[in-house]
Protein backbone atom coordinates (compact mmCIF):
# COMPACT_ATOMS: atom_id res chain seq x y z
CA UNK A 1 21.18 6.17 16.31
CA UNK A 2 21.71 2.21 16.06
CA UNK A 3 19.54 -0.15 16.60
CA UNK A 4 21.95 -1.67 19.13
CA UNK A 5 21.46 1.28 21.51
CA UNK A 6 18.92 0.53 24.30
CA UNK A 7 16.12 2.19 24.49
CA UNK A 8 12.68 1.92 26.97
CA UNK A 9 9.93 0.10 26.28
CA UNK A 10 6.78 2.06 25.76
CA UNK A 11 3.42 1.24 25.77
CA UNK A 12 0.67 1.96 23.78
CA UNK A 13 -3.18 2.42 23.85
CA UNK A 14 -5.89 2.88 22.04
CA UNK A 15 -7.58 6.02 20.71
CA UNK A 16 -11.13 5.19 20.82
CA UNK A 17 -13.76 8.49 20.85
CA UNK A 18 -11.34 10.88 22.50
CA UNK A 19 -9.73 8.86 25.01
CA UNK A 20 -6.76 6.61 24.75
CA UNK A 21 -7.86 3.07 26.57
CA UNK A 22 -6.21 0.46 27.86
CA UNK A 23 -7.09 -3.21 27.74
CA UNK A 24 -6.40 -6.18 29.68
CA UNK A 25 -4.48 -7.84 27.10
CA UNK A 26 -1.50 -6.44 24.78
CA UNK A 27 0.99 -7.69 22.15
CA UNK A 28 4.57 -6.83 22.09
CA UNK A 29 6.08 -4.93 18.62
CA UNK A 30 9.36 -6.77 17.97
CA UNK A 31 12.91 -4.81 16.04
CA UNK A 32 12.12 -6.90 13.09
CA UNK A 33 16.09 -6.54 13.14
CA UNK A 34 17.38 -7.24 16.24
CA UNK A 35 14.37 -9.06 17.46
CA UNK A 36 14.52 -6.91 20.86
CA UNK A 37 10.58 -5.55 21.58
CA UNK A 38 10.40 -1.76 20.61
CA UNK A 39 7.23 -1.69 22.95
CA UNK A 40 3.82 -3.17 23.57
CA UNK A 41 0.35 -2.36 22.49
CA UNK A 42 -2.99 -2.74 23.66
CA UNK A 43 -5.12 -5.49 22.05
CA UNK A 44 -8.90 -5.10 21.32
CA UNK A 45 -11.32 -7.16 22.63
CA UNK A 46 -15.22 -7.02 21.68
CA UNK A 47 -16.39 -4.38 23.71
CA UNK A 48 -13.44 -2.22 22.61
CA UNK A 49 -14.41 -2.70 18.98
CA UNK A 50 -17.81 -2.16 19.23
CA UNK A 51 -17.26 1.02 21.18
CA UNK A 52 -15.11 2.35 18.31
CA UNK A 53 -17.31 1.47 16.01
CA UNK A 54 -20.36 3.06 18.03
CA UNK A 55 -18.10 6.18 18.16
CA UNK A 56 -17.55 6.37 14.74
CA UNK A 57 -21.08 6.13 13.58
CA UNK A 58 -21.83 8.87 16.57
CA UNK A 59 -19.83 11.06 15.57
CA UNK A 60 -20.37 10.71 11.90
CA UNK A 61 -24.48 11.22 12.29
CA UNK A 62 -23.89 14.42 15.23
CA UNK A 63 -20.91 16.14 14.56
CA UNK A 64 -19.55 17.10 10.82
CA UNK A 65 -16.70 19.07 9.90
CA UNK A 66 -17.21 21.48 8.02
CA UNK A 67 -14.49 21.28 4.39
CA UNK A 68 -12.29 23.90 5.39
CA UNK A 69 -12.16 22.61 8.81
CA UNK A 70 -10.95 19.38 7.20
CA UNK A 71 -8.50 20.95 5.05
CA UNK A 72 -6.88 22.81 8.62
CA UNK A 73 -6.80 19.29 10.05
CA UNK A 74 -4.87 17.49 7.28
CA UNK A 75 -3.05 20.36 6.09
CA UNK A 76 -1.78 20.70 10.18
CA UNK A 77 -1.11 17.11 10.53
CA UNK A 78 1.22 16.96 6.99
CA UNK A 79 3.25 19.67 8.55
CA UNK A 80 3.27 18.07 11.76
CA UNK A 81 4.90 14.55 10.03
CA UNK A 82 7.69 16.48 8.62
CA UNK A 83 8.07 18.36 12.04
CA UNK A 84 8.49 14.38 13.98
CA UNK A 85 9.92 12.93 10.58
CA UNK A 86 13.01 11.16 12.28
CA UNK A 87 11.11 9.69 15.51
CA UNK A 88 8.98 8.63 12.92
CA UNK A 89 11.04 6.95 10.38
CA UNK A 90 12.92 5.50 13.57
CA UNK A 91 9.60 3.69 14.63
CA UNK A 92 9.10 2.62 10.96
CA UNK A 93 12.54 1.28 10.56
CA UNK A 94 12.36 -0.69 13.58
CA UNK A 95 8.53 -2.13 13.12
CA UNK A 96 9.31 -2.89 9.46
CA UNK A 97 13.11 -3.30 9.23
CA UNK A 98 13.03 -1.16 5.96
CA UNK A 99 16.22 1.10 6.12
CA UNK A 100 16.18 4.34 7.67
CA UNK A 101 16.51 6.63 4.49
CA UNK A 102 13.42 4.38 3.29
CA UNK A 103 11.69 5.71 6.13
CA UNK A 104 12.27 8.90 6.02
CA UNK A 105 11.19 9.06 2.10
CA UNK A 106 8.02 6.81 3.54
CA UNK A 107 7.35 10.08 5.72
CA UNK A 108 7.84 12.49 3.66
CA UNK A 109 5.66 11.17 1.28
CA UNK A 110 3.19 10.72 4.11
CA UNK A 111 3.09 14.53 4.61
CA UNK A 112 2.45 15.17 0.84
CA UNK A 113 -0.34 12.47 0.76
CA UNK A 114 -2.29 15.03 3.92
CA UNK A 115 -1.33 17.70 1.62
CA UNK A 116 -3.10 16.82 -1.16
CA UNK A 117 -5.70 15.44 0.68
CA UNK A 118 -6.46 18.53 2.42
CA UNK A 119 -6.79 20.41 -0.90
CA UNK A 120 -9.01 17.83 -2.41
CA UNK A 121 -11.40 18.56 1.00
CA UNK A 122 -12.48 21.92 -0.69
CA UNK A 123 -12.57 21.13 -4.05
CA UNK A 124 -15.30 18.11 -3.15
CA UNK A 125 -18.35 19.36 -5.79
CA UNK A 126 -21.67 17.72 -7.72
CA UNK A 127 -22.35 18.81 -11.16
CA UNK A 128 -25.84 20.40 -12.83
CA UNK A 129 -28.15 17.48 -14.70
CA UNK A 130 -29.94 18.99 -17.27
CA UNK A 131 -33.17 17.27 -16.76
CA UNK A 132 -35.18 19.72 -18.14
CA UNK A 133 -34.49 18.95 -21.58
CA UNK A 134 -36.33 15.81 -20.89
CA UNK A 135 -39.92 15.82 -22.28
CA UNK A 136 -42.25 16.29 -19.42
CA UNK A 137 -39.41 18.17 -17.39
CA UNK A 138 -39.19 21.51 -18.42
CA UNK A 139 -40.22 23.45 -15.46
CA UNK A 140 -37.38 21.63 -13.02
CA UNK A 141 -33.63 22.05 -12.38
CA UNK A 142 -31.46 19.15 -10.85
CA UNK A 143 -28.08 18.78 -9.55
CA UNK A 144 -25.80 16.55 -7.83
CA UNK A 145 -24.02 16.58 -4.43
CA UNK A 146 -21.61 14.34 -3.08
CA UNK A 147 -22.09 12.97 1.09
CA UNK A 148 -19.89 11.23 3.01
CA UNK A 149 -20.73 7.76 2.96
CA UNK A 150 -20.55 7.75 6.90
CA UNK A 151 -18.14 5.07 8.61
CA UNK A 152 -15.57 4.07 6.78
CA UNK A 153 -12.80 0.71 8.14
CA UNK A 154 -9.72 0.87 7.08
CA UNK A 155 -7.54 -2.28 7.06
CA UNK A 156 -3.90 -1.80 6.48
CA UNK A 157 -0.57 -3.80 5.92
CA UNK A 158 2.60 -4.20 7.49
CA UNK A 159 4.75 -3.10 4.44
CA UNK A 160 4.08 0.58 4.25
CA UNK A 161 2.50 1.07 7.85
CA UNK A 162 2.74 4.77 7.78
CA UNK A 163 1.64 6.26 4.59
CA UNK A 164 -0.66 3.23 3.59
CA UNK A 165 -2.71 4.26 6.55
CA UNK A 166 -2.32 7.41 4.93
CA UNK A 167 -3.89 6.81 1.33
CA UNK A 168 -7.05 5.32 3.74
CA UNK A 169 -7.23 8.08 6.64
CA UNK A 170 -6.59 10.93 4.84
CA UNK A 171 -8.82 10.82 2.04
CA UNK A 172 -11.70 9.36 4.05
CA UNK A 173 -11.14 12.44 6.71
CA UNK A 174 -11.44 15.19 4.02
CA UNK A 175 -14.52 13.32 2.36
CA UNK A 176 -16.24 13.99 6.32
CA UNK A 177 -16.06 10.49 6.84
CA UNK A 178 -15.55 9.15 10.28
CA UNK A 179 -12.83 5.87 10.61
CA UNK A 180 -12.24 2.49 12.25
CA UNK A 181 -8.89 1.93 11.73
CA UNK A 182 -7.06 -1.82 11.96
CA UNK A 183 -3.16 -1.66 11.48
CA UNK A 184 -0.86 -4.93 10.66
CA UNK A 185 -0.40 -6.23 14.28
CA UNK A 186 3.14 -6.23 13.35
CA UNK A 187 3.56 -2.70 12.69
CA UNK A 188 0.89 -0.77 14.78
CA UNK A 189 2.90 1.65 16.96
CA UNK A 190 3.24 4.21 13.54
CA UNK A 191 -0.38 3.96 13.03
CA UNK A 192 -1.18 5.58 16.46
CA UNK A 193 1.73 7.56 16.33
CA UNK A 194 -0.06 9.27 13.61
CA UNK A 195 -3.52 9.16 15.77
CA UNK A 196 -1.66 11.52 18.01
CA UNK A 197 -0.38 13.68 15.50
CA UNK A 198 -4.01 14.17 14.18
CA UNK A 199 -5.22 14.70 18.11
CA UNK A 200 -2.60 17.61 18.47
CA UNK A 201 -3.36 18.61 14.63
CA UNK A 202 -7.09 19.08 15.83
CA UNK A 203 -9.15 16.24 14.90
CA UNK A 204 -11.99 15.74 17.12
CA UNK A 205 -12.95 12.91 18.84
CA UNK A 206 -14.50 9.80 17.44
CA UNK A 207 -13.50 10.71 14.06
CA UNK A 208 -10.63 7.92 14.48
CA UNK A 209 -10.44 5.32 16.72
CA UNK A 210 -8.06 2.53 16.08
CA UNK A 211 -7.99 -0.97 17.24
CA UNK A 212 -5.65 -3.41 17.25
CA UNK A 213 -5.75 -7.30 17.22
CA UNK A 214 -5.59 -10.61 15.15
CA UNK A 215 -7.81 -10.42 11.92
CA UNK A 216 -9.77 -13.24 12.81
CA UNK A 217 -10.80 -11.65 15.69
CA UNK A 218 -11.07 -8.01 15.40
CA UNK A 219 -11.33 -8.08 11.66
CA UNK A 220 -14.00 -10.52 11.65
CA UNK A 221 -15.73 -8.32 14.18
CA UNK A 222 -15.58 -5.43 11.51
CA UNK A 223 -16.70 -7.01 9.03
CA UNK A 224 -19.83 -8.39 10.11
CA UNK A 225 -21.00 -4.67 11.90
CA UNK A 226 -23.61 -3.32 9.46
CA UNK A 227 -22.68 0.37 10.94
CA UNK A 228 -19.73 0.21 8.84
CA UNK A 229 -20.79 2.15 5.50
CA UNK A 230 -17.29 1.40 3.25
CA UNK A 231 -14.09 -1.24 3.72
CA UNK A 232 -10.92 0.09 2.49
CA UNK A 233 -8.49 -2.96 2.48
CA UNK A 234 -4.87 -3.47 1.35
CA UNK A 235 -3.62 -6.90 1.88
CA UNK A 236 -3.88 -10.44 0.03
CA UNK A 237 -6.15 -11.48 -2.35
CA UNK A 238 -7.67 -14.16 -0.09
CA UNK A 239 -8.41 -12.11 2.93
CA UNK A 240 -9.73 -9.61 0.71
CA UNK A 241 -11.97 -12.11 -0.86
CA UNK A 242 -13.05 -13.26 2.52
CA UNK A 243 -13.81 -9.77 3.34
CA UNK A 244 -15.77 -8.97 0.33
CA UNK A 245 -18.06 -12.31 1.08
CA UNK A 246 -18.37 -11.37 4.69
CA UNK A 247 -19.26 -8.04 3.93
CA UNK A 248 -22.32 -8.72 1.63
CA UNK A 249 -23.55 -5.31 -0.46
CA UNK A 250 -21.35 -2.54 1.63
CA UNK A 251 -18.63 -1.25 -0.77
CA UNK A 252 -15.12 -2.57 -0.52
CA UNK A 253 -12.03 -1.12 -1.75
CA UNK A 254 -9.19 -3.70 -2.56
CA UNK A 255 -5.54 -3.70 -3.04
CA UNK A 256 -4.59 -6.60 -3.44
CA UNK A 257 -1.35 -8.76 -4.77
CA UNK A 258 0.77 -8.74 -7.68
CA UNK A 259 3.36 -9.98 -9.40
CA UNK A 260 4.52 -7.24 -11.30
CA UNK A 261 6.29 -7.54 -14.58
CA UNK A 262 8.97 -5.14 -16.65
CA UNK A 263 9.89 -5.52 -20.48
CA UNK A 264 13.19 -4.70 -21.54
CA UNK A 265 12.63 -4.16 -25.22
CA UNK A 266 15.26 -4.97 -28.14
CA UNK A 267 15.87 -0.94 -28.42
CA UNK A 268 15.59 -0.11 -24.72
CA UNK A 269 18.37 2.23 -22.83
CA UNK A 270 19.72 -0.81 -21.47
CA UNK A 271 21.88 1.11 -18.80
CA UNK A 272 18.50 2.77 -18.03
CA UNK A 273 16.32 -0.47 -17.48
CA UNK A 274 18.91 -2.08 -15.28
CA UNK A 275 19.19 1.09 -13.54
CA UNK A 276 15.56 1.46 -12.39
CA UNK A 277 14.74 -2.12 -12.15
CA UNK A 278 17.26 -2.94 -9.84
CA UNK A 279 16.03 0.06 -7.81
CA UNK A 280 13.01 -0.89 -8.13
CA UNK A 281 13.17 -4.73 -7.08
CA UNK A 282 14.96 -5.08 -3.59
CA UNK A 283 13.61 -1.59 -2.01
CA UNK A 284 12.13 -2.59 0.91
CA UNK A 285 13.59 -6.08 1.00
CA UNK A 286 11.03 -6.05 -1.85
CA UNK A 287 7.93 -6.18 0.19
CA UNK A 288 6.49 -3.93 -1.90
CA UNK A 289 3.32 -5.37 -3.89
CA UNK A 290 4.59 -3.60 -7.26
CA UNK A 291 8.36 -4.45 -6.63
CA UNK A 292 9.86 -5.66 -9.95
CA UNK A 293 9.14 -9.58 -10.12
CA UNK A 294 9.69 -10.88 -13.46
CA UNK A 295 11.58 -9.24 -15.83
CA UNK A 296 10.90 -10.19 -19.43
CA UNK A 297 14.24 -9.65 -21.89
CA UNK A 298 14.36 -9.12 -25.57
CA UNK A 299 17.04 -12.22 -26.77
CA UNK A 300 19.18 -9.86 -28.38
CA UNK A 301 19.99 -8.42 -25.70
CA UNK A 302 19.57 -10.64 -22.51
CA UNK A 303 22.80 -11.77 -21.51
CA UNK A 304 24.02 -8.12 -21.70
CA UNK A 305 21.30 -7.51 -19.29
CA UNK A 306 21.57 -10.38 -17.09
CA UNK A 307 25.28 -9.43 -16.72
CA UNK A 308 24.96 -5.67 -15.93
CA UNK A 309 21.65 -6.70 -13.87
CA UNK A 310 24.34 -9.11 -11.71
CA UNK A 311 27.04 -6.36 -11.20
CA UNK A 312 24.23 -3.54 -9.95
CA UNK A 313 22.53 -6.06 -7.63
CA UNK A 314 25.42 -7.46 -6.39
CA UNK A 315 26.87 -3.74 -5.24
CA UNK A 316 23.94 -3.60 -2.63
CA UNK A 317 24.78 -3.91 1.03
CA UNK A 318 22.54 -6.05 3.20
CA UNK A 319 22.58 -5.63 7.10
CA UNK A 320 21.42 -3.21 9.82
CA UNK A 321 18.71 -0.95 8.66
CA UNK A 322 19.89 1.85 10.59
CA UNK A 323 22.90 2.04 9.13
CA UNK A 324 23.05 4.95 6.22
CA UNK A 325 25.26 2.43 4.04
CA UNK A 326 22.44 -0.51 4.53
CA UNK A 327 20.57 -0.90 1.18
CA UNK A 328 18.12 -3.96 2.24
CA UNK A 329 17.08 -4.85 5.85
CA UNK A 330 15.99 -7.87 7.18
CA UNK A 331 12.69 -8.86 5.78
CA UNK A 332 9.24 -8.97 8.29
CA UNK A 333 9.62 -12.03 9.91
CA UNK A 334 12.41 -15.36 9.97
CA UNK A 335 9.16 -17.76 8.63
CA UNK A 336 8.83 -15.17 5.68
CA UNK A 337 12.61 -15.51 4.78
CA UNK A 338 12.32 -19.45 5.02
CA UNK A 339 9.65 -19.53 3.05
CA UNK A 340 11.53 -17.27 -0.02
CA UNK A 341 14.73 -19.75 0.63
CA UNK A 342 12.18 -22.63 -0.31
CA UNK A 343 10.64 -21.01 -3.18
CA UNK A 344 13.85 -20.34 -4.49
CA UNK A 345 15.44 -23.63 -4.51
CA UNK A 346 12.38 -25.10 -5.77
CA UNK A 347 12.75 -22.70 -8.43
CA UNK A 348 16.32 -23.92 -9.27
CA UNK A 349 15.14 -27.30 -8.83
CA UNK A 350 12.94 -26.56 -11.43
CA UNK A 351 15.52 -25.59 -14.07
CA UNK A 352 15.93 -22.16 -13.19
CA UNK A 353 19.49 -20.27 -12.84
CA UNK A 354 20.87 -18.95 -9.72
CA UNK A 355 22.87 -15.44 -10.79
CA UNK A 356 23.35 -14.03 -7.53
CA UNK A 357 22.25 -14.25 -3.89
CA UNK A 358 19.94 -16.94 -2.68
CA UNK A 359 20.83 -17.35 1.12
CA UNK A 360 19.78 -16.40 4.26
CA UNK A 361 20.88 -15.32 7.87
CA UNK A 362 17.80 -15.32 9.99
CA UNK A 363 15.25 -12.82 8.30
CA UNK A 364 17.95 -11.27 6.09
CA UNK A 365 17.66 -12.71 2.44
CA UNK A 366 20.05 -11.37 0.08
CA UNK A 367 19.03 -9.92 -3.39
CA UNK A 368 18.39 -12.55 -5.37
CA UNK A 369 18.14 -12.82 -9.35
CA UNK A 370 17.16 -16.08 -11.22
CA UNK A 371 17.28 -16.33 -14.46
CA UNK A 372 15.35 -19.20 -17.43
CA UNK A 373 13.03 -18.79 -15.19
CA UNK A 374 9.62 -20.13 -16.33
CA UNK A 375 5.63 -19.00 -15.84
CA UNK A 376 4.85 -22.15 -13.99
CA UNK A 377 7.72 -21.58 -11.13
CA UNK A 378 6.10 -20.13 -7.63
CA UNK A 379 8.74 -17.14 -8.14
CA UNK A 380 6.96 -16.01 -10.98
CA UNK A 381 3.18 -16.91 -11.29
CA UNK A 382 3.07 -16.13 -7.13
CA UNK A 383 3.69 -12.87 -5.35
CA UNK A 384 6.18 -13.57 -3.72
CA UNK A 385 7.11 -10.39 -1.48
CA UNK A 386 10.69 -10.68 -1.48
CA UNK A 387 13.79 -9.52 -2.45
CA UNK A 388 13.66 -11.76 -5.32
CA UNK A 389 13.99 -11.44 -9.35
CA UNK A 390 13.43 -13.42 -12.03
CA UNK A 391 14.51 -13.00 -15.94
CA UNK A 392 13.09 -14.30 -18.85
CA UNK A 393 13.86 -14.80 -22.59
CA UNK A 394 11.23 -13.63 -25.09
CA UNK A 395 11.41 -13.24 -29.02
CA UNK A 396 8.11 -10.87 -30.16
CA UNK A 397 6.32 -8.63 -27.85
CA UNK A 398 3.14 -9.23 -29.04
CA UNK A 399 4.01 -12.78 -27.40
CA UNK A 400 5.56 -10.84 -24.40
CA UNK A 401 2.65 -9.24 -23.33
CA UNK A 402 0.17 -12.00 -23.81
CA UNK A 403 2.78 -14.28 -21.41
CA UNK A 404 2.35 -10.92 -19.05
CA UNK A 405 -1.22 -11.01 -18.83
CA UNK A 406 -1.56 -14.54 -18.41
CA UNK A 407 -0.68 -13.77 -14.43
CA UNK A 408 -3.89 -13.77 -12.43
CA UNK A 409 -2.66 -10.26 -11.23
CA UNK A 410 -2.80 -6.97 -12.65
CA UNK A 411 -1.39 -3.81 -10.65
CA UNK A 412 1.29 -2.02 -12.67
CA UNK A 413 3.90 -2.84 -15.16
CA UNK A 414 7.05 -1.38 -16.40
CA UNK A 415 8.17 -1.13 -20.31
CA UNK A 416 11.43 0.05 -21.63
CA UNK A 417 11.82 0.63 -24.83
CA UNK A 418 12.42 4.00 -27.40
CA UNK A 419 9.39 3.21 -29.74
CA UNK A 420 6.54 5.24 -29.06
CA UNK A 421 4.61 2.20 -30.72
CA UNK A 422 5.73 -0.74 -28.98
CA UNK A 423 4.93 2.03 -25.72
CA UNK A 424 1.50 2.42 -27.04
CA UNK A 425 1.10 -1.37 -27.95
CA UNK A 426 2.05 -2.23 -24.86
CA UNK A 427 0.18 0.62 -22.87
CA UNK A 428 -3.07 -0.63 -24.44
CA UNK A 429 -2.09 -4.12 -24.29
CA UNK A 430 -0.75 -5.03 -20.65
CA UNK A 431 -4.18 -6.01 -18.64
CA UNK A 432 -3.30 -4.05 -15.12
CA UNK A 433 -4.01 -0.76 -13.28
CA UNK A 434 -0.90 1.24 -14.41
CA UNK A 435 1.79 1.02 -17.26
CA UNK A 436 4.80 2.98 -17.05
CA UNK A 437 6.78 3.37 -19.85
CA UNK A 438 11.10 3.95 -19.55
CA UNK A 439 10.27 2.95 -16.00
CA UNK A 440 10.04 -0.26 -13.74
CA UNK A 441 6.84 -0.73 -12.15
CA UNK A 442 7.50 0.03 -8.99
CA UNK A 443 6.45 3.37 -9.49
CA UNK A 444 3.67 5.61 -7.21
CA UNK A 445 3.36 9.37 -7.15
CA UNK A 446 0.49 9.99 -4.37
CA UNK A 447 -1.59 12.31 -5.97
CA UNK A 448 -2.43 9.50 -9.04
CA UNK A 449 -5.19 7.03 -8.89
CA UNK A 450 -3.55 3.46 -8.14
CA UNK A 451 -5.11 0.70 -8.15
CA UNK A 452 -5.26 -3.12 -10.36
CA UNK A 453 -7.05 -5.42 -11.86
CA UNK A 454 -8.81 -9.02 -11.73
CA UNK A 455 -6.57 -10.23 -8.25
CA UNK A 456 -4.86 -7.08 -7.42
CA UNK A 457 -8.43 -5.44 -6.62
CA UNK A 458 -10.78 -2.90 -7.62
CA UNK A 459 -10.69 0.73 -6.86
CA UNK A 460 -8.84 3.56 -7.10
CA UNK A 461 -6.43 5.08 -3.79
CA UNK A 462 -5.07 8.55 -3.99
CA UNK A 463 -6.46 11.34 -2.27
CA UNK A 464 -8.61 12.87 -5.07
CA UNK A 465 -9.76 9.47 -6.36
CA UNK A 466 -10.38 7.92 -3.15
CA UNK A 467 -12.50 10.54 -1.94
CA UNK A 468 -15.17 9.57 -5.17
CA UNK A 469 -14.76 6.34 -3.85
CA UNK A 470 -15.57 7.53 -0.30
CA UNK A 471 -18.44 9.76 -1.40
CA UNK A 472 -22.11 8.72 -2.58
CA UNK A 473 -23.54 11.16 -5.74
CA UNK A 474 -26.86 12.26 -4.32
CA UNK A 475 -28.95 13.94 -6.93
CA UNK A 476 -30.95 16.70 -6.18
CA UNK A 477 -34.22 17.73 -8.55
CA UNK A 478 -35.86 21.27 -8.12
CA UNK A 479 -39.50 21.09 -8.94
CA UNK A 480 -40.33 25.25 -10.12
């Protein structure tokens, strides 16, 4: 199916306690390709949010799931999401403009992220605290349990609408949480796509109720409503600041920005590193927050990299998103585009080196690589979202990874190199959440815990490791 070929215009409410409601007000979800609305949705005013939120806390105080009731639910709905895998990965492509086989990995790796949530549901457990090896304690037992901590809001971005929602909904559902949900306003018809696959799947009501609207309405709304327990937020670094301030001493869960960084060592599988990093740069028109960003080369062997780099990047095709041949789609928005065309030829202003790409057609910006590129330039101390590269000369790692860590992010980098210890050095080294080693960073299996450090966040996502998060350790003493 092309994008070309006309389709109706839907509309879409809101699931809030069981019913889907309508509001006087809705927003229209654009083709982020075509520009042609793909349907509208309602919007959330006050009362709407305060009923969901009223539902949540309800439902979480009167009516519990039991764990293997939770695992039935999630393990239903992850077979449901491969059973509507190309409706949904159509929606996706459109909302987003990632390609089509980008959204049908995006679902597919939404089904495995229920899956393993739904086996983490029954494997939820305390541990026995041997307090009665304490002086004064003999004649009691304790233990540990782990509760829900009641409501949890989950605030998701445009980039990954589907399975982002995912690494929040999921895990929060099998912990016996209860959810407020806030998609990207860009990209909200996926998120309540999934609402109905969890209806049909068997969730009951009030468990989710999403809502839908501007974040300085409904998301300052959230934030200040002390019935919210936990805040589970992925986004940039200074609305999740602002959320953390408005929120006071309720938890918050972060991920945040990044600007994520690969080293391409002296004795690296150079075919390899190009390989994977330019995989691992432009997917997604490289709105992806660890897309490769800056690329740091051994001098020995950087123009043999910068060359083969070139050729790879130059072989992708750039157009249509539903086309099976389309490698990069148009990014979110034409102001997002302009502002990566700026950014760039400030960056060349700057002294940098234009290798390939650079221009733009409306919100289509080709794959770009820039290379003496230096750590003061936007392109590299900035996230900047895009499909965008930059390469860089360096002489010792030791130096190498002190220049990486200088960035005031830290979510995952990649290292290439055949020396188990430059892999250690740099695995103890490199300040961030993740280093992966004969791999670019742009690297997330759904069952590991993910998560960065000092502006990329705090807190871990995947299903096992979000459900901790999600869970308060209640301890239990036994008086005999």
């Amino acid at each position: 199916m092309t994008a070309s070929q006309a389709q109706p215009v839907p509309h879409y409410s809101l699931p809030i306690d069981g019913e889907w409601v309508e509001t006087s007000e809705e927003l229209q979800v654009l083709n982020k390709f075509t520009g042609s609305p793909m349907g509208t949705v309602s919007v959330a005013n006050k009362e709407i949010v305060d009923r969901a939120i009223d539902a949540a806390h309800r439902t979480s105080k009167l009516k519990p799931l039991s764990p293997y009731k939770r695992f039935e639910i999630l393990r239903k709905t992850s077979a449901l999401l491969i059973e509507n895998k190309e409706e949904l990965a159509h929606i996706i492509t459109g909302e987003v403009g990632k390609t089509y086989k980008e959204a049908l990995v995006e679902v597919e790796r939404t089904s495995q992220t229920f899956e393993i949530a739904a086996e983490e549901a029954k494997r939820i457990h305390g541990e026995g605290i041997p307090v009665e090896s304490s002086l004064g304690a003999e004649n009691r037992m304790a233990f540990t349990i782990r509760v829900p901590v009641g409501v949890v809001c989950a605030i998701t971005p445009f980039n990954v609408p589907l399975n982002l929602v995912a690494h929040k909904v999921a895990p929060a559902l099998a912990a016996g949480n209860t959810i407020v949900l806030k998609p990207a306003s860009v990209t909200p018809i996926i998120a309540l796509k999934l609402a109905e696959l969890l209806e049909q799947a068997g969730l009951p009501g009030g468990y989710l109720n999403v809502v839908v609207g501007a974040g300085s309405t409904v998301g300052t709304w959230l934030s200040n409503d002390s019935r919210i327990n936990l805040y589970t937020f992925t986004g940039s670094p200074s609305i999740g600041l602002k959320l953390k301030q408005e929120t006071g001493l309720r938890k918050v869960l972060l991920e945040l920005g990044s600007n994520s960084a690969v080293i391409v060592h002296a004795d690296a599988d150079l075919d390899l590193a190009v390989r994977m990093s330019v995989g691992k740069s432009f997917a997604n028109a490289g709105q992806v927050c660890i897309s490769v960003q800056r690329i740091y080369v051994h001098r020995s062997i950087h123009d043999d990299f910068v060359r083969k780099f070139v050729a790879e990047t130059k072989k992708l095709n750039m157009g249509d998103p539903y086309d099976p041949s389309t490698d990069i789609g148009p990014m979110i928005s034409v102001r997002e585009a302009e502002r990566v065309e700026q950014w760039v030829q400030e960056a060349i202003a700057e002294g940098s080196k234009l290798e390939c790409g650079g221009t733009r057609q409306g919100a289509l910006f080709t794959p770009t690589v820039l290379s003496q590129v230096t750590d003061s330039m936007k392109v590299t101390c900035e996230e900047l979202f895009a499909p965008v590269v930059g390469v860089a000369i360096y002489d010792d790692i030791d130096e190498c990874i002190d220049t990486v860590n200088r960035s005031k992010y830290g979510l995952q980098a990649g290292v290439f190199t055949r020396s188990l210890d430059i892999a250690f050095k740099a695995a103890r080294g490199i300040h961030v959440g993740g280093v992966l080693i004969n791999d670019a960073s742009q690297f997330r299996a759904d069952a590991m815990p993910y998560g960065g450090v000092k502006e990329s966040g705090w807190g871990k996502e995947g299903p096992k490791y979000a459900i901790e998060e999600m869970t308060e350790i209640r301890l239990v003493i036994l008086n005999l």
